[in-house]
C-alpha atoms as a PDB file:
ATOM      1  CA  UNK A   1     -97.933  25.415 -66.797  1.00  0.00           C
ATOM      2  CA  UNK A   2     -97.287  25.000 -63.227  1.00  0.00           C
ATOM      3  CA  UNK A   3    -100.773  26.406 -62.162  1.00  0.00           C
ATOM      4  CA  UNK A   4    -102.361  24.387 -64.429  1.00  0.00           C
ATOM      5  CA  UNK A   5    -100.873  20.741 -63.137  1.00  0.00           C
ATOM      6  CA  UNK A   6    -101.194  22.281 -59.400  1.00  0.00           C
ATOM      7  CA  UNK A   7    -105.161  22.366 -60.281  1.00  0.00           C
ATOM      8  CA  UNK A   8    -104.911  18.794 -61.533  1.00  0.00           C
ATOM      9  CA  UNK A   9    -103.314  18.037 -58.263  1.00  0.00           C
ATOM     10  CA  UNK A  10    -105.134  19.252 -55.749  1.00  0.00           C
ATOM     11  CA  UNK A  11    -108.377  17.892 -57.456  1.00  0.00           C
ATOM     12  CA  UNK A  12    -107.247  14.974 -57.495  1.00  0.00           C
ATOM     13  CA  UNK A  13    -106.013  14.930 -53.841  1.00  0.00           C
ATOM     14  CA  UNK A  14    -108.841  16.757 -52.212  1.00  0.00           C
ATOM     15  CA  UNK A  15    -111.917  14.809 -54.277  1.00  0.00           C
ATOM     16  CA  UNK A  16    -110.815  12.186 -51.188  1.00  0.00           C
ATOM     17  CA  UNK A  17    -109.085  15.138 -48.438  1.00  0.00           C
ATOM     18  CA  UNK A  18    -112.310  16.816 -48.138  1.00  0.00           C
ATOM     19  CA  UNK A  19    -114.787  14.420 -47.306  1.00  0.00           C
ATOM     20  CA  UNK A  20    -112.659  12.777 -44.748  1.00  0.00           C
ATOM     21  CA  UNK A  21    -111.860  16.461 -43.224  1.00  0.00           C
ATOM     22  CA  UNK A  22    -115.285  16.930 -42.849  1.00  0.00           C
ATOM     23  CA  UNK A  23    -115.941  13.772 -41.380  1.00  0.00           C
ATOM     24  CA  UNK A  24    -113.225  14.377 -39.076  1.00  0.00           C
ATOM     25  CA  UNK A  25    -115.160  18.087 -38.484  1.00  0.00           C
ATOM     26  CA  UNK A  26    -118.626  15.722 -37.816  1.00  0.00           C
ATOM     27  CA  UNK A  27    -116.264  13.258 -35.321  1.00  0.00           C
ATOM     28  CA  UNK A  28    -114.838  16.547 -33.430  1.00  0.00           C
ATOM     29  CA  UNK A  29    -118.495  18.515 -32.981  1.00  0.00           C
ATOM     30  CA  UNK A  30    -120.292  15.228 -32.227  1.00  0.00           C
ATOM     31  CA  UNK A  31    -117.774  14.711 -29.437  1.00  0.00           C
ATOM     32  CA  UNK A  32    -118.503  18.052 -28.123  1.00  0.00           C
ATOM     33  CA  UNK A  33    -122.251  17.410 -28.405  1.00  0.00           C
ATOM     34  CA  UNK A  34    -122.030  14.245 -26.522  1.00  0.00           C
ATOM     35  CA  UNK A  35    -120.004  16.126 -23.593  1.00  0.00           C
ATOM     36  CA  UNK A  36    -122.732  18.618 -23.527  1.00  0.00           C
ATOM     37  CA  UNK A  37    -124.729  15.987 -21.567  1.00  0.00           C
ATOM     38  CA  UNK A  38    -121.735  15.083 -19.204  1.00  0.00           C
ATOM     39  CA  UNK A  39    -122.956  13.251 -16.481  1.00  0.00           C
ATOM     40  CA  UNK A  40    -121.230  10.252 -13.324  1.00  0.00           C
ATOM     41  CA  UNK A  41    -122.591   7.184 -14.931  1.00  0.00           C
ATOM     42  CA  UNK A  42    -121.547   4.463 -16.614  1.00  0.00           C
ATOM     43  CA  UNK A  43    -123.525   5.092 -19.870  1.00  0.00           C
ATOM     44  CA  UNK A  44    -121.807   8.658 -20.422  1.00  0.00           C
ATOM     45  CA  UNK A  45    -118.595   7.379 -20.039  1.00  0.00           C
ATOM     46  CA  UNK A  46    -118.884   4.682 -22.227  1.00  0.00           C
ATOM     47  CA  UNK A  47    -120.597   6.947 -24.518  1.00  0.00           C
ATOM     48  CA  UNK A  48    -117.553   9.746 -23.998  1.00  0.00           C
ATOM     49  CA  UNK A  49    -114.789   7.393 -24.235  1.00  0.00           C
ATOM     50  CA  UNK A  50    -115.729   5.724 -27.529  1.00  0.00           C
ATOM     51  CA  UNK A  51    -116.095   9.630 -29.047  1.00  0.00           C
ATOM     52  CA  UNK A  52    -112.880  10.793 -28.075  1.00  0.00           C
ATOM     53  CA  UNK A  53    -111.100   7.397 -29.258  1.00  0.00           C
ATOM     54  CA  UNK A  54    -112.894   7.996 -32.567  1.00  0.00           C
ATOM     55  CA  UNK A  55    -111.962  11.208 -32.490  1.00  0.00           C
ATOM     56  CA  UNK A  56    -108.488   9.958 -32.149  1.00  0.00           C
ATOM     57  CA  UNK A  57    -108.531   7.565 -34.807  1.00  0.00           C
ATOM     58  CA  UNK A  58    -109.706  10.147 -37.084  1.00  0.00           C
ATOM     59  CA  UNK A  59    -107.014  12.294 -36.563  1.00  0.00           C
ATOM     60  CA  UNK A  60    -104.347   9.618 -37.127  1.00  0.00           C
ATOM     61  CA  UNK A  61    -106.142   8.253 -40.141  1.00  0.00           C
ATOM     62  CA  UNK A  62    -106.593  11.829 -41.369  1.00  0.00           C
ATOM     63  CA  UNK A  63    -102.781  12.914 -41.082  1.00  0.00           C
ATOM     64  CA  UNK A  64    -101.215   9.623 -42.478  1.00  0.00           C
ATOM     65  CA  UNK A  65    -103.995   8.937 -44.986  1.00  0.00           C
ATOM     66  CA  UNK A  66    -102.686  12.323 -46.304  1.00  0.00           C
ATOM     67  CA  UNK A  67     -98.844  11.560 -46.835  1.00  0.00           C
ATOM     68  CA  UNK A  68    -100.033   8.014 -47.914  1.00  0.00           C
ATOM     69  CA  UNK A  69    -102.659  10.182 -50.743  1.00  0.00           C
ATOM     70  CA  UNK A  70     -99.662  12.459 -51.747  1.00  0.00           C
ATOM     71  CA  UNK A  71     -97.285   9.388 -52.443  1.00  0.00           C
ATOM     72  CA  UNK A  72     -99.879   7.164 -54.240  1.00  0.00           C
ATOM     73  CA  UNK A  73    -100.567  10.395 -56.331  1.00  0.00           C
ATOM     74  CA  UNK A  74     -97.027  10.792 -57.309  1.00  0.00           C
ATOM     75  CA  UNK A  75     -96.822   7.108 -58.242  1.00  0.00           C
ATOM     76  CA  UNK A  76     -99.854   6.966 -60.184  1.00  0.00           C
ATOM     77  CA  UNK A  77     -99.114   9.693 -62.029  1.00  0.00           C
ATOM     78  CA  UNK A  78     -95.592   9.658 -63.416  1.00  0.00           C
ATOM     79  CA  UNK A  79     -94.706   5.973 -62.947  1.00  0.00           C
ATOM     80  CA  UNK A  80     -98.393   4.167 -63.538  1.00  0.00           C
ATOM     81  CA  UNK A  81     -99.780   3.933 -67.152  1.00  0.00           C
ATOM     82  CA  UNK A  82    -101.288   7.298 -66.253  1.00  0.00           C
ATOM     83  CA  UNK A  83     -97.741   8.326 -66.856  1.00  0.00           C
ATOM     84  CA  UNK A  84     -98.168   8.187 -70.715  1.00  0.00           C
ATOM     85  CA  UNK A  85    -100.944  11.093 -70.441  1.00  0.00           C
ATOM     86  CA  UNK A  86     -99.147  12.942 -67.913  1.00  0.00           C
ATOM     87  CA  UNK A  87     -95.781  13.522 -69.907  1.00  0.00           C
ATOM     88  CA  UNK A  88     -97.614  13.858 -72.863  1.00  0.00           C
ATOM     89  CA  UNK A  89     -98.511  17.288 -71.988  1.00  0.00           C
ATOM     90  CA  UNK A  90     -96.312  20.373 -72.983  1.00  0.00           C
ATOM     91  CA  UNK A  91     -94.881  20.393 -69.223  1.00  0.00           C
ATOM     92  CA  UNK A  92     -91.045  19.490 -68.269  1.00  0.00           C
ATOM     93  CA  UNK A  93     -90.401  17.188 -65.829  1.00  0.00           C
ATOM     94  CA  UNK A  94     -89.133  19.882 -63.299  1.00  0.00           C
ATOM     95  CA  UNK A  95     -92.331  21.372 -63.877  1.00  0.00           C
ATOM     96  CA  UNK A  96     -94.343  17.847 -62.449  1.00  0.00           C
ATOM     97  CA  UNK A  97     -92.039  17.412 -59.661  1.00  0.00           C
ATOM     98  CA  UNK A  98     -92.330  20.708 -58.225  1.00  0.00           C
ATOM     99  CA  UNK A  99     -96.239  20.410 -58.542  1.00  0.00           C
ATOM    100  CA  UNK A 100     -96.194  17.520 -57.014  1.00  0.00           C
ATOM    101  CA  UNK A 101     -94.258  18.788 -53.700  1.00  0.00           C
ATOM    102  CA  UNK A 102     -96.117  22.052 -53.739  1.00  0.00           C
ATOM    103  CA  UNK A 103     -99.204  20.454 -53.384  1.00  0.00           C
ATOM    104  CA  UNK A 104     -98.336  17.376 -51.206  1.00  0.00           C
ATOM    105  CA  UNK A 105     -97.283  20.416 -48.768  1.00  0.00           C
ATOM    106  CA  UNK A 106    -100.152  21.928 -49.181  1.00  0.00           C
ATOM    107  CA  UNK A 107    -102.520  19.623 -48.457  1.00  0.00           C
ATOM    108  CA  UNK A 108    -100.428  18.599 -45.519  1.00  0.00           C
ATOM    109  CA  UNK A 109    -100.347  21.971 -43.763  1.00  0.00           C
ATOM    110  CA  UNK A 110    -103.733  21.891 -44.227  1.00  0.00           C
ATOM    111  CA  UNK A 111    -104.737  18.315 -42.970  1.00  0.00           C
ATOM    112  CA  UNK A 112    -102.494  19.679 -39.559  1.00  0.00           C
ATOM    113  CA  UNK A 113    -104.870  22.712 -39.614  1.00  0.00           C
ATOM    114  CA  UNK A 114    -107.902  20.506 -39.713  1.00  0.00           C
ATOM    115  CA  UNK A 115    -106.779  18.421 -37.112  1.00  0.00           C
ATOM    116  CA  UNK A 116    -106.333  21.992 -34.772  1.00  0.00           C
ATOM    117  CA  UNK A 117    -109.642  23.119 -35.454  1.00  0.00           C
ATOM    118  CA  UNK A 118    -111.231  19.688 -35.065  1.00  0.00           C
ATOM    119  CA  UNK A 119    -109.564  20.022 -31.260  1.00  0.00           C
ATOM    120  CA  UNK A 120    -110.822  23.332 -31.100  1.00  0.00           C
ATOM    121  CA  UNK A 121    -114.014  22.101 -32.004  1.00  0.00           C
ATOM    122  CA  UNK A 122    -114.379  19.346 -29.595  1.00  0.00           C
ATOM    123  CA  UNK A 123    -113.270  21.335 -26.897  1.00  0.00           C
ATOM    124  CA  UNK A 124    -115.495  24.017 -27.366  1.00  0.00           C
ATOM    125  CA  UNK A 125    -112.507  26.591 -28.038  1.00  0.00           C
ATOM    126  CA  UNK A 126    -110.948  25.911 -24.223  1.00  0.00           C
ATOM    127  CA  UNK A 127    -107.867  24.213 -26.382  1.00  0.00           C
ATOM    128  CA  UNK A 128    -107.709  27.229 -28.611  1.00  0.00           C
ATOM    129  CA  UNK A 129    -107.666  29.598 -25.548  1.00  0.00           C
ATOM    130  CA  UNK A 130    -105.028  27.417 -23.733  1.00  0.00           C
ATOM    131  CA  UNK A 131    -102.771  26.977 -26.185  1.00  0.00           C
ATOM    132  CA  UNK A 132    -102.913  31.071 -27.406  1.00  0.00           C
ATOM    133  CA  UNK A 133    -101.937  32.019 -23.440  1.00  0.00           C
ATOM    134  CA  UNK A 134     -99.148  29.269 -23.812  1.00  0.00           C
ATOM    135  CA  UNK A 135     -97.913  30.817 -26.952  1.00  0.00           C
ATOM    136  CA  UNK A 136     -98.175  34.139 -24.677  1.00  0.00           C
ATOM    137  CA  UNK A 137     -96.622  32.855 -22.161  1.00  0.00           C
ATOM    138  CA  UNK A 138     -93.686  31.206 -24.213  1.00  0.00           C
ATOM    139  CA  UNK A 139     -93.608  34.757 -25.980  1.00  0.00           C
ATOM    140  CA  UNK A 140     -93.288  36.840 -23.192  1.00  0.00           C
ATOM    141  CA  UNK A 141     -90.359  34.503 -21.424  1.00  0.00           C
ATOM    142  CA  UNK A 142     -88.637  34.259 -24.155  1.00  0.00           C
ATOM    143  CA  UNK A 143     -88.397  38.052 -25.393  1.00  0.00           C
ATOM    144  CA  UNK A 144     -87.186  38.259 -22.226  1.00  0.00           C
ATOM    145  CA  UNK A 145     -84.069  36.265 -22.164  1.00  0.00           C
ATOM    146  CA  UNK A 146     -83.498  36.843 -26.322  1.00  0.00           C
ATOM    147  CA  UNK A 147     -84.822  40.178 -26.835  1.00  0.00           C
ATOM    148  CA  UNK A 148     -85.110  41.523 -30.207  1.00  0.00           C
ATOM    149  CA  UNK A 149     -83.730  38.267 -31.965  1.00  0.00           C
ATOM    150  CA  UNK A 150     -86.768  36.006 -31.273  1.00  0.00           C
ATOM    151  CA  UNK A 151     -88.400  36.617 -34.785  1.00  0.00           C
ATOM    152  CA  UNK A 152     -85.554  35.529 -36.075  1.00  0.00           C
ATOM    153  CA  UNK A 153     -85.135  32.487 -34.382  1.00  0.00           C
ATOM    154  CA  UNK A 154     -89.244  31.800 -34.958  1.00  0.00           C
ATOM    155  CA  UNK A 155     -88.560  32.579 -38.371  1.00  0.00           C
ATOM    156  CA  UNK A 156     -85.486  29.958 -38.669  1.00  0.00           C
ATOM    157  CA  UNK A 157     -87.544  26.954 -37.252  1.00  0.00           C
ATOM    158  CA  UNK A 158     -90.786  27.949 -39.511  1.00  0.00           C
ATOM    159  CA  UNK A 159     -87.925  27.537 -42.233  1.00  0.00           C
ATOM    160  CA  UNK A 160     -86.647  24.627 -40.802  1.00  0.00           C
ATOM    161  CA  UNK A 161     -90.129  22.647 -40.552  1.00  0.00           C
ATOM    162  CA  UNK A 162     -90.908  23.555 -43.822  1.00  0.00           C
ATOM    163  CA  UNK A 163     -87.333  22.582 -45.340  1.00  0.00           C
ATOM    164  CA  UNK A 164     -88.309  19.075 -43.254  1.00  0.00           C
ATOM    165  CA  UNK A 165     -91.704  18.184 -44.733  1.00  0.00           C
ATOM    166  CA  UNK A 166     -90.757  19.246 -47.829  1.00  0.00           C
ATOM    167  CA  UNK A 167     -87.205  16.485 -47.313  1.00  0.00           C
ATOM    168  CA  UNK A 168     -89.595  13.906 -46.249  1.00  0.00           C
ATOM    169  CA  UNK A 169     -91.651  13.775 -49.224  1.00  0.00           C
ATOM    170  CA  UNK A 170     -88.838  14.601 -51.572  1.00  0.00           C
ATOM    171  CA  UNK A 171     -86.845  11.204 -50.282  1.00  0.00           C
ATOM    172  CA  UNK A 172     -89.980   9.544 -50.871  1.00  0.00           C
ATOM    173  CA  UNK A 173     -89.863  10.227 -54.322  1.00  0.00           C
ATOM    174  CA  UNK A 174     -86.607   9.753 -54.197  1.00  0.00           C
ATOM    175  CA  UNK A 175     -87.370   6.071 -53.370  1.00  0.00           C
ATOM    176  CA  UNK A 176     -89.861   5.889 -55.703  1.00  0.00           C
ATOM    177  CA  UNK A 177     -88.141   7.111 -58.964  1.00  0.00           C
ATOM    178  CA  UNK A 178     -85.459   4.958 -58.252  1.00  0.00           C
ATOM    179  CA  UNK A 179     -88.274   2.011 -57.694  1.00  0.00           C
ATOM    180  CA  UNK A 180     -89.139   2.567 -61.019  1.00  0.00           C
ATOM    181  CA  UNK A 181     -86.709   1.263 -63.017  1.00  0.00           C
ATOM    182  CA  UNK A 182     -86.898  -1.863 -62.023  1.00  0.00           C
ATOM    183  CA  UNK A 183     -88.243  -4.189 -63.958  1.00  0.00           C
ATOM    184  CA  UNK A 184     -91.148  -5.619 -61.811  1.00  0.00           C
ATOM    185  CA  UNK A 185     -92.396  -5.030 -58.038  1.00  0.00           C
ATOM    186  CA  UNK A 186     -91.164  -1.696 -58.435  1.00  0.00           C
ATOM    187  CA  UNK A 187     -93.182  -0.789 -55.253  1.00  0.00           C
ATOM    188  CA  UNK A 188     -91.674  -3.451 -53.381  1.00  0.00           C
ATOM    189  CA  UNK A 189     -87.988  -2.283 -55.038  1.00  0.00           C
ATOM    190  CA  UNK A 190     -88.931   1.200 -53.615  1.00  0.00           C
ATOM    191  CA  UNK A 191     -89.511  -0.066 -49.827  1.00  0.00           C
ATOM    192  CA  UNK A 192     -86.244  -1.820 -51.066  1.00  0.00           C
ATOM    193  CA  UNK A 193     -84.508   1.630 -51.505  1.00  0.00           C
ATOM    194  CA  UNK A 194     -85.702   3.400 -48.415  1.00  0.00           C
ATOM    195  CA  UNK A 195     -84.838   0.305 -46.175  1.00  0.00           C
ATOM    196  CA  UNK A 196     -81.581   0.717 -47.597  1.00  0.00           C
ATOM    197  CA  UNK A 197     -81.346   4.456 -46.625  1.00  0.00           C
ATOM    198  CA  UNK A 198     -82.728   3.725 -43.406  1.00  0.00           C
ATOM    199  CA  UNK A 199     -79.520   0.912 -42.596  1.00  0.00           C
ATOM    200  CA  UNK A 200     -77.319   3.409 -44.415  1.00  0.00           C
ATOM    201  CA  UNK A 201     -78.444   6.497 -41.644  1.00  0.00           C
ATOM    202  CA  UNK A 202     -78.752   4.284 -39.029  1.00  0.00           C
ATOM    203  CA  UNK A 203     -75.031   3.117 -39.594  1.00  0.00           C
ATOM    204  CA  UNK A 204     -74.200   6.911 -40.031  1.00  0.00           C
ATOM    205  CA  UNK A 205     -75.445   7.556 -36.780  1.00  0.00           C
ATOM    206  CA  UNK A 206     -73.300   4.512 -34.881  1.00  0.00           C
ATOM    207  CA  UNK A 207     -69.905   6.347 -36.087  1.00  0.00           C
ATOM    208  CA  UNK A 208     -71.503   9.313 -35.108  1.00  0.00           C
ATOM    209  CA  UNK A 209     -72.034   8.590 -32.048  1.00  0.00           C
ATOM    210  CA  UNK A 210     -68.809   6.895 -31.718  1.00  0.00           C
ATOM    211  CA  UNK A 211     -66.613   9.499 -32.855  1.00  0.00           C
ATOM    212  CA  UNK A 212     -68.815  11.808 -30.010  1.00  0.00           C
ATOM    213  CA  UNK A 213     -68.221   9.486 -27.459  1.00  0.00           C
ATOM    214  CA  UNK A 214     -63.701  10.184 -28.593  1.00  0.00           C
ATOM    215  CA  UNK A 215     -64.847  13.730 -28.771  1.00  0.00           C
ATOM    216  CA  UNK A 216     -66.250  13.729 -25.384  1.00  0.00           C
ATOM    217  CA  UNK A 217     -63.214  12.508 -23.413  1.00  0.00           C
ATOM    218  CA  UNK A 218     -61.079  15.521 -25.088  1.00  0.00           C
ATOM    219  CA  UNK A 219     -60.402  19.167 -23.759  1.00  0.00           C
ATOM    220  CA  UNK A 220     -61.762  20.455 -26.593  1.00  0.00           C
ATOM    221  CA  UNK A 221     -65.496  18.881 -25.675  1.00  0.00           C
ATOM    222  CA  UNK A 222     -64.878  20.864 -21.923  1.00  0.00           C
ATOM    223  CA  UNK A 223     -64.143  24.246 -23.797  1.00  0.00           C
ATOM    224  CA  UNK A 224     -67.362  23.702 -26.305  1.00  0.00           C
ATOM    225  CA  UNK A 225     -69.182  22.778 -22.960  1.00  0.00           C
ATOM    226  CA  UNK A 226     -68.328  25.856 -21.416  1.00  0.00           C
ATOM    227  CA  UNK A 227     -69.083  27.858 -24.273  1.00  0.00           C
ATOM    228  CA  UNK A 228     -72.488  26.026 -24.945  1.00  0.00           C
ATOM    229  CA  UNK A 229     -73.139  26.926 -21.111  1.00  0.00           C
ATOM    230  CA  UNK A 230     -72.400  30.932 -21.929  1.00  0.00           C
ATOM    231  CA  UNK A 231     -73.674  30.678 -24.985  1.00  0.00           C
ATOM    232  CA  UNK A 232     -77.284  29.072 -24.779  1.00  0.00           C
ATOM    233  CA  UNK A 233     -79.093  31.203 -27.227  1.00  0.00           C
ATOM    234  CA  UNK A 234     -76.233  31.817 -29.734  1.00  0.00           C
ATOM    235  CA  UNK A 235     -76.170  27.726 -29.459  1.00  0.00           C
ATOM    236  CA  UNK A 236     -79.315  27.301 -30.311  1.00  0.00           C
ATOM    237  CA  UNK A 237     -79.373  30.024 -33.285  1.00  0.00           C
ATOM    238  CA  UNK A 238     -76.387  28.081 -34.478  1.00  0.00           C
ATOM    239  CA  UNK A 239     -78.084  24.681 -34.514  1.00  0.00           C
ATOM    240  CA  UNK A 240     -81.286  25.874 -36.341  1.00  0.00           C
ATOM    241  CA  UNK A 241     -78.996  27.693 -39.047  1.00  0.00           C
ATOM    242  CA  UNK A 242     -76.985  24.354 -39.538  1.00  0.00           C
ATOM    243  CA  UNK A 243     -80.271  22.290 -39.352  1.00  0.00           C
ATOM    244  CA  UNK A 244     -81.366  24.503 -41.810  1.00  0.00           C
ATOM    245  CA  UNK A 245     -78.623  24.366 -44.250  1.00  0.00           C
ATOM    246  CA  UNK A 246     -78.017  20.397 -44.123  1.00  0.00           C
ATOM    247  CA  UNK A 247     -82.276  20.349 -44.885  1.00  0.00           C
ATOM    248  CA  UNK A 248     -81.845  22.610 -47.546  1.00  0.00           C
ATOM    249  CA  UNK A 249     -78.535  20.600 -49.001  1.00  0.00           C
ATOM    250  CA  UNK A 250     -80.604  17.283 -48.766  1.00  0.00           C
ATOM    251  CA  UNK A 251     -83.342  18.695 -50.420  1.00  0.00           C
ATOM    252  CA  UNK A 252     -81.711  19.915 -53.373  1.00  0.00           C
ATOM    253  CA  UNK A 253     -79.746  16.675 -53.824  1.00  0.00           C
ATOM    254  CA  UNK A 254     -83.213  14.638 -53.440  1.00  0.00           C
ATOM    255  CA  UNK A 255     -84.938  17.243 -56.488  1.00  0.00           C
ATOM    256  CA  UNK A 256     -81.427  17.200 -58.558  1.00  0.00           C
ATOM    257  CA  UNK A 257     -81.692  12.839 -58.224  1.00  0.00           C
ATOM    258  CA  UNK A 258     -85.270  12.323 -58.678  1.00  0.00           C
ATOM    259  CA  UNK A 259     -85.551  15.098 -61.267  1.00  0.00           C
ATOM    260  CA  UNK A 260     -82.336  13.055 -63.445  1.00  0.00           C
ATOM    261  CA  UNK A 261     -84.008  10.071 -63.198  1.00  0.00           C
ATOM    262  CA  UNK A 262     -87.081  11.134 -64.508  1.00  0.00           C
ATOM    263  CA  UNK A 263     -85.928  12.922 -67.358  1.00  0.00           C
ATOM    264  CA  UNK A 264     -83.164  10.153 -68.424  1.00  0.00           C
ATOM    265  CA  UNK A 265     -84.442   6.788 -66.649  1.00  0.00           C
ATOM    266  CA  UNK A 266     -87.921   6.729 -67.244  1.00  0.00           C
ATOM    267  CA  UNK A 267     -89.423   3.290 -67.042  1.00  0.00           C
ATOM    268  CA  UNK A 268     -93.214   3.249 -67.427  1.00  0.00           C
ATOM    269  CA  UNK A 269     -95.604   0.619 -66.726  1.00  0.00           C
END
């Protein structure tokens, strides 16, 4: 049943995706048209300037419009009156919620792939080129100082991006589900519920700081210092691994929460 809501999904999303990645294809070969004809005048600079702030725009209104897409589609169709249809088919609600992420990743991945190849477009492939012999170069250096090990560590931040847009969406939905079962402005009571998270983290990361600041004046930070300073790879493979678990932790907490909710506190409109 999965397959069958992702294909409601994505045709929903990408009825508005793909005409606004192609228009952000047009924006990124026009600009490369227009430098064709670079010249030292006024005209062509005026001319050049507006197409790469357009380009610009597009890529900022591409990305975001994306995310904002993804949540609307969640809200719309669980929460909205559209809800009644959607849980009226033979799917369970773990079923909806993980169609919903897959595909709001999806399409995300994809919008950041658009927005490369619109680059490589406008540039005429000398951002493609540049950035492959920086890859090479970052490659080479750092086989050299980690050896063997640096697939793992590429593979543990690949993991650890993932595990991140898939957090940010799922504490979106988090908001949202909670949202819902208020009794009215449950969009505003959502922003409501995320500003709250957002004082609660941001208080989290005062004692935080604090209790680093005690740390800091101990022995203990001097021998973890020293170590860090021997240990600068090992440091950083344990930092992605934690990164990685904590993501993975407040992931699963977000799905367990939202996926409750929506199976015992459904409110819909």
């Amino acid at each position: 049943m999965v397959k069958k809501l992702l294909k409601q999904d994505f045709s929903a999303l990408l009825r508005t995706l793909l005409p606004m990645w192609l228009i952000l294809l047009g924006i990124a070969l026009l600009t490369r048209f227009v430098y064709l004809f670079e010249a030292d005048n006024t005209t062509f600079r005026i001319i050049g300037g507006s197409s790469i702030v357009a380009l610009v725009v597009a890529v900022i209104v591409c990305l975001v419009m994306t995310e904002v897409l993804c949540i609307v589609r969640f809200y719309r169709n669980l929460y909205s009156s559209e809800g009644y249809l959607t849980f009226a088919l033979p799917a369970t609600h773990a079923e909806h919620l993980w169609s919903k992420l897959i595909s709001s990743m999806a399409v995300t991945f994809a919008s950041v792939l658009v927005t490369l190849l619109a680059g490589v477009a406008a540039t005429s492939f000398d951002m493609l080129a540049e950035l492959l012999r920086l890859l090479a170069y970052f490659w080479k250096n750092a086989y050299r100082e980690i050896g063997a090990d640096l697939p793992i560590y590429v593979a543990e931040y690949l993991l650890l991006l993932i595990t991140a847009i898939s957090a940010f969406y799922l504490l979106l939905y988090t908001c949202i589900t909670i949202g819902q079962m208020a009794k009215k402005n449950r969009i505003l009571a959502a922003f409501g519920v995320y500003f709250a998270y957002y004082m609660i983290m941001q208080i989290l990361s005062v004692i935080l700081m604090i209790l680093l600041t005690v740390f800091m004046a101990t022995d203990s930070f001097l021998v973890l210092s020293e170590w860090i300073e021997n240990h600068p790879w090992s440091t950083v493979h344990i930092a992605l691994i934690a990164s990685l678990v904590f993501s993975v932790v407040w992931n699963g907490f977000c799905w367990l929460l939202t996926h409750r909710l929506m199976k015992k506190k459904l409110n819909l409109e």
